[in-house]
Protein backbone atom coordinates (compact mmCIF):
# COMPACT_ATOMS: atom_id res chain seq x y z
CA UNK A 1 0.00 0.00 0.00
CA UNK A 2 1.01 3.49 -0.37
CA UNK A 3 0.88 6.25 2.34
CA UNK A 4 1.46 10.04 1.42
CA UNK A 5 1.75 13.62 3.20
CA UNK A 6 1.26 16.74 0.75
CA UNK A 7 1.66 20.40 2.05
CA UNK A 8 -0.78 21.91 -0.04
CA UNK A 9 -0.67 25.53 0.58
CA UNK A 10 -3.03 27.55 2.19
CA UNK A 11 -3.22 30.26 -0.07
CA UNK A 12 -0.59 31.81 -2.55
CA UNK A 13 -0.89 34.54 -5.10
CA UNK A 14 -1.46 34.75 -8.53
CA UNK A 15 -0.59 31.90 -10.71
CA UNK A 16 0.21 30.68 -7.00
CA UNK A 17 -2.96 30.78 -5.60
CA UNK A 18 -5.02 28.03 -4.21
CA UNK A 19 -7.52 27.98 -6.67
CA UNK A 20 -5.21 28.15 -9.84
CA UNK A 21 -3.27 25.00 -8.43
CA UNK A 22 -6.24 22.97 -7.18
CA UNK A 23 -5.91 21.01 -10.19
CA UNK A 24 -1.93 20.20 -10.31
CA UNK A 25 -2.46 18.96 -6.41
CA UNK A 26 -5.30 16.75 -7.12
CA UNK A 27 -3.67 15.68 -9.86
CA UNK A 28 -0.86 14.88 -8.20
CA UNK A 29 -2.50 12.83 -5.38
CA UNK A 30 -4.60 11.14 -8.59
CA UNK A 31 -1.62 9.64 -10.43
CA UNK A 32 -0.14 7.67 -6.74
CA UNK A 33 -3.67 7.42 -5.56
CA UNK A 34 -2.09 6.16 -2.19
CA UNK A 35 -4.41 4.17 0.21
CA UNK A 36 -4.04 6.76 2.46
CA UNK A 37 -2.59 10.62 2.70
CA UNK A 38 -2.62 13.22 4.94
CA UNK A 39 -2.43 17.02 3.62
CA UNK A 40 -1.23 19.95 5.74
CA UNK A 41 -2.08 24.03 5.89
CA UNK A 42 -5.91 22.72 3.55
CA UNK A 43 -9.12 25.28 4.99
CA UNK A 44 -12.05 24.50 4.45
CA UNK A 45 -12.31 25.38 0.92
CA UNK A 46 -9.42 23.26 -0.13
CA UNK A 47 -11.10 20.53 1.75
CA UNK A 48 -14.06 20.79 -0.57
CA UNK A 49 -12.23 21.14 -3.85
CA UNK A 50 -9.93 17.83 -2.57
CA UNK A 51 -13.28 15.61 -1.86
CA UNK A 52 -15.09 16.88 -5.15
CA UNK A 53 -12.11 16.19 -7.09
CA UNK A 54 -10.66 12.54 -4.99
CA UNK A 55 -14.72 11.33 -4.60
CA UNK A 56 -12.95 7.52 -4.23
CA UNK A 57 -11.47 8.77 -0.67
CA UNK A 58 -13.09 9.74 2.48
CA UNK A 59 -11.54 12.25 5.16
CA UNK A 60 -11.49 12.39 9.06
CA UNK A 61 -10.11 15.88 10.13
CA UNK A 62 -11.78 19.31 12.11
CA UNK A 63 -10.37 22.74 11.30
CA UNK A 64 -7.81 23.53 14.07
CA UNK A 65 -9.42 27.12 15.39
CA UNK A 66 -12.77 25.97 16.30
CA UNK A 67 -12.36 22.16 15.63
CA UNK A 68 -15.16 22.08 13.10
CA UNK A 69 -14.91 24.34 9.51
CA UNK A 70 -12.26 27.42 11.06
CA UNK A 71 -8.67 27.53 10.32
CA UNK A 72 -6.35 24.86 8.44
CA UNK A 73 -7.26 21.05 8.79
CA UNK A 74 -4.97 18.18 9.17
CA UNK A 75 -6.52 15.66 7.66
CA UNK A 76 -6.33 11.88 6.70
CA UNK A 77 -7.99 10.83 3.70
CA UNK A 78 -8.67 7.14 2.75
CA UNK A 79 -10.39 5.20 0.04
CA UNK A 80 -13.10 3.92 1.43
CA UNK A 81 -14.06 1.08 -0.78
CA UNK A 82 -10.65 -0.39 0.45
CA UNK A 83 -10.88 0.56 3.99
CA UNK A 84 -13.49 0.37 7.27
CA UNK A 85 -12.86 3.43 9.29
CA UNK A 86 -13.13 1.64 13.06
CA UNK A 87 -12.14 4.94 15.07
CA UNK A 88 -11.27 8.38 14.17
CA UNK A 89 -10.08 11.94 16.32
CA UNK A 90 -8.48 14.86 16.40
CA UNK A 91 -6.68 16.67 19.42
CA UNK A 92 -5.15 19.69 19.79
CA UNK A 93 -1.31 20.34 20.02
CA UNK A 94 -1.28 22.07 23.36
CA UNK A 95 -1.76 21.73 27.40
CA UNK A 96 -5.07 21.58 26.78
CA UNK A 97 -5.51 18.57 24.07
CA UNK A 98 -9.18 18.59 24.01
CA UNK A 99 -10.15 21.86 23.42
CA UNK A 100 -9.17 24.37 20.38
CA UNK A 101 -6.40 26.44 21.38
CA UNK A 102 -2.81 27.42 21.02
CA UNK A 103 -0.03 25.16 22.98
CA UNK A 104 3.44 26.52 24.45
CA UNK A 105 4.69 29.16 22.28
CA UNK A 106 3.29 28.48 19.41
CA UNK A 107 2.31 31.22 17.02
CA UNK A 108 -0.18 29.03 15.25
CA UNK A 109 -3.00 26.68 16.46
CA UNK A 110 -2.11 22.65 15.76
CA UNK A 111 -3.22 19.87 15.57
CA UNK A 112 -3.58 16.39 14.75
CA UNK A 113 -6.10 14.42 13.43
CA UNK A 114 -5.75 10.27 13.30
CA UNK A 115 -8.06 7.44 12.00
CA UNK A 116 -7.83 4.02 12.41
CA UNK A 117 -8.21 1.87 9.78
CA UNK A 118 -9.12 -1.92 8.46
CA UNK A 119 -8.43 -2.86 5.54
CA UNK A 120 -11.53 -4.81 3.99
CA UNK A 121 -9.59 -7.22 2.19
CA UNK A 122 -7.28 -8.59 4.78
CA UNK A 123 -8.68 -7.41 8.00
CA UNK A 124 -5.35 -5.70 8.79
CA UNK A 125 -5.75 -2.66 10.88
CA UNK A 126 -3.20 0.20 11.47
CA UNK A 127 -3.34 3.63 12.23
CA UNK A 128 -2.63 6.55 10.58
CA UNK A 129 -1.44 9.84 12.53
CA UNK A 130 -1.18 13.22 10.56
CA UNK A 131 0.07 17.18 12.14
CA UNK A 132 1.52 20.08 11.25
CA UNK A 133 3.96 21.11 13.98
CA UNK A 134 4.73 25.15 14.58
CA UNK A 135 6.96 27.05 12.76
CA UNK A 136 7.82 29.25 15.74
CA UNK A 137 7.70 27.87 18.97
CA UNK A 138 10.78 25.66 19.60
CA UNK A 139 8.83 24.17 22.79
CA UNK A 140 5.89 23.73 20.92
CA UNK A 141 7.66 21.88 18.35
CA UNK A 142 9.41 20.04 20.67
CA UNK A 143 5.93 19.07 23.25
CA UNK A 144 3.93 18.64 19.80
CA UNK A 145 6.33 15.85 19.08
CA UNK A 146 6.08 13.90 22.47
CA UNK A 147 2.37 14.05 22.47
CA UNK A 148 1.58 12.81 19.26
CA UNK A 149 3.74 9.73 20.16
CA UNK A 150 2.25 9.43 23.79
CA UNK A 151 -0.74 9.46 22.57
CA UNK A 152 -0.16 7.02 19.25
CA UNK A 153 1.00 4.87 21.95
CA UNK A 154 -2.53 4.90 23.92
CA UNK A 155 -4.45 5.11 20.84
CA UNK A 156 -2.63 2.12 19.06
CA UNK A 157 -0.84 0.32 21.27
CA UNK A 158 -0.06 -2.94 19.11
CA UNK A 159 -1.40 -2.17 16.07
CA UNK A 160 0.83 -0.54 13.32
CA UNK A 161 1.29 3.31 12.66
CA UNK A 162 1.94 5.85 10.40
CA UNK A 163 2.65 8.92 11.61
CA UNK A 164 2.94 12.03 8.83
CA UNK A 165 3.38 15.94 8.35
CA UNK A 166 5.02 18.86 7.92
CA UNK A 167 7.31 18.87 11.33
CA UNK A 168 9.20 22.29 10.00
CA UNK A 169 11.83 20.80 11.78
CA UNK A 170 15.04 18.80 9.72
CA UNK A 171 16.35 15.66 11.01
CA UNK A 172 18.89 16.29 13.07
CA UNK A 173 16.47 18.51 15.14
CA UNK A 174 15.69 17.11 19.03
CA UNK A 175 11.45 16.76 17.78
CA UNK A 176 12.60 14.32 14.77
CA UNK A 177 15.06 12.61 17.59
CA UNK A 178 11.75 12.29 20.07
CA UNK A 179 9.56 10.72 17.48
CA UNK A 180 12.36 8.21 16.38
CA UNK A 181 12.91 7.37 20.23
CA UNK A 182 9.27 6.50 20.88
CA UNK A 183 9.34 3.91 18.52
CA UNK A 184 8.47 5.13 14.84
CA UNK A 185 11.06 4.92 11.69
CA UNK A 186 11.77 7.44 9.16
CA UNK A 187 10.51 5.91 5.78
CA UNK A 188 13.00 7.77 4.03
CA UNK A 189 15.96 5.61 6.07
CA UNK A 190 14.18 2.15 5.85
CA UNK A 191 13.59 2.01 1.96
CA UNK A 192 16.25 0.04 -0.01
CA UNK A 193 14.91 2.71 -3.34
CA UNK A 194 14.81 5.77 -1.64
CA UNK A 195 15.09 9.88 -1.74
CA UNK A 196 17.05 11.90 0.11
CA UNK A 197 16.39 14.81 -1.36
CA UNK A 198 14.61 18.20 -0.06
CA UNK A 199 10.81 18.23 0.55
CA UNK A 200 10.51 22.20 1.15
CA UNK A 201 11.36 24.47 -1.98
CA UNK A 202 9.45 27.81 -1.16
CA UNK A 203 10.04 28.20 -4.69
CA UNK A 204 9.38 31.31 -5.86
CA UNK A 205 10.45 33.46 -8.57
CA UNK A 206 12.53 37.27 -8.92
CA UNK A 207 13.48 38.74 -12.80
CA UNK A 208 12.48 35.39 -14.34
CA UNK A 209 15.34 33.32 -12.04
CA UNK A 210 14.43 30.69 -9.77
CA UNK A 211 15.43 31.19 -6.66
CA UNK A 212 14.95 27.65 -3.80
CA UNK A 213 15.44 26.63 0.13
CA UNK A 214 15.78 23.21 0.65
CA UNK A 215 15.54 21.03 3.53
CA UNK A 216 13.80 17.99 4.34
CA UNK A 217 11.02 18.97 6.83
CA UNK A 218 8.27 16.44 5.68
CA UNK A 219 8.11 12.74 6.79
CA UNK A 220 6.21 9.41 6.51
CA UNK A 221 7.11 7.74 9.45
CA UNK A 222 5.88 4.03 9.99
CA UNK A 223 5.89 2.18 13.42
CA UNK A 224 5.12 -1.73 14.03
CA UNK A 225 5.67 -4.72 11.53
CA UNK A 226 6.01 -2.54 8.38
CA UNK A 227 8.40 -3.46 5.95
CA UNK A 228 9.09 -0.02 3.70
CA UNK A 229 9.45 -1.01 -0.35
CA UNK A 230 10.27 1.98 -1.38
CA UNK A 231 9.95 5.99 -0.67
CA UNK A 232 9.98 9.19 -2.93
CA UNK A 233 9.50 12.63 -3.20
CA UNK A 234 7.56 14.10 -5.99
CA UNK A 235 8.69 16.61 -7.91
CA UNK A 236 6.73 17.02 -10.69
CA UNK A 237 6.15 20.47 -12.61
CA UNK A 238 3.31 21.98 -14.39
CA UNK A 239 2.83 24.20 -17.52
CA UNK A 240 6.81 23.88 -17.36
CA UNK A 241 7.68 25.98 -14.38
CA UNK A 242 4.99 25.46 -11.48
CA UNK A 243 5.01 23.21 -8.58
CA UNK A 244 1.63 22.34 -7.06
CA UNK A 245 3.00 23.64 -3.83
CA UNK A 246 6.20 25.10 -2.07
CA UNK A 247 6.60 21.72 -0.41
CA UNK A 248 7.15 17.94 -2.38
CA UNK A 249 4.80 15.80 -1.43
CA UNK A 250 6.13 12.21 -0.09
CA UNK A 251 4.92 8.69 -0.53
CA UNK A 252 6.29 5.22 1.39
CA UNK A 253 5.42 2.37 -0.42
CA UNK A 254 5.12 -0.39 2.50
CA UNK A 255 4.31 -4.05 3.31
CA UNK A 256 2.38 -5.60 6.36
């Protein structure tokens, strides 16, 4: 099966925009059509224009500022002929878990949404974690780590995990260090065909030269009896010079 995690953009301007690259990310997700992927920074708009566009998948995933349509979701889509969704949630990336709000020193509300999974098939059941850690707060990146694994450790004890995202950290950061120490893998390190490259471009574009950042800051990370076939980031381009978004999506190709 095939797992992904896309950054999609929240907004963008001009050929940029949301709406003018709608159709290079769905695209994008349509051509691996993983079993399951989890986006980062999509409102409620994108949301929409993703299930219109992907009607084979279903989603579990709130918008983070009021934990129903507000603000940017983290969601996990699946394809739901393939899969039984046995349990789904979402919690918030702060002291208070339960409740909408902002954790530490974030500047941004977080958090992350899970849903766990059977596969109709085989009756194999996993679960699949996805977040979008601050871009500020070095405590909040660093507590937003340690309790999505405490609590992928109470919601899934046994049963395998994936765990993806944006983590805006790199890996030789201490949250990347946390999440490998609670018992999850990086994809990217398990898979004999593999991709080391950068999954964060913030391409953009000054007197027609292109101008990039890179650093690896999104992950597929697997936990449990998961054997990893293969990983890769996408790079594909559109119309000759457009990305679908300033970050590569990633997809682990993996074995039960």
């Amino acid at each position: 099966m095939k797992v992904m995690s896309f950054n999609i953009l929240c907004g963008g301007k001009d050929q940029r925009a949301w709406p003018a690259r709608k159709d290079m990310v769905t695209d994008t997700i349509r051509k691996e059509l993983p079993d399951t992927f989890g986006v980062q920074e999509a409102h409620y708009d994108w949301m929409q224009a993703l299930s219109s566009a992907l009607p084979e998948y279903n989603f579990v995933g709130v918008g983070r500022d009021d934990g129903d349509k507000a603000g940017e979701f983290s969601a996990v889509f699946y394809k739901k002929d393939a899969y039984n969704l046995l349990d789904s949630g979402t919690f918030w990336l702060s002291e208070t878990p339960d409740k909408p709000g902002k954790g530490w020193d974030a500047a941004c509300v977080r958090v992350c949404s899970w849903a766990k999974l059977e596969n109709k098939e085989n009756g194999k059941v996993f679960v699949h974690f996805n977040t979008h850690l601050d871009h500020v707060g070095l405590v909040a990146m660093q507590k937003g780590a340690e309790l999505v694994t405490k609590k992928a450790a109470e919601i899934c004890p046994d049963a395998p995990a994936f765990f993806t995202g944006d983590f805006n950290v790199t890996p030789d950061s201490a949250p990347y260090a946390t999440v490998i120490a609670n018992g999850f893998k990086d994809s990217r390190l398990l898979a004999p065909v593999t991709d080391n490259g950068p999954t964060f471009h913030a391409d953009v574009f000054e007197e027609g030269t292109r101008k990039q950042h890179h650093c690896i800051i999104d992950y597929c990370f697997v936990k449990g009896d998961i054997e990893v076939k293969s990983y890769k980031v996408i790079r594909d381009l559109y119309d000759g010079n457009l990305y679908p978004s300033d970050h590569y999506p990633v997809v682990a190709e993996i074995e039960f």
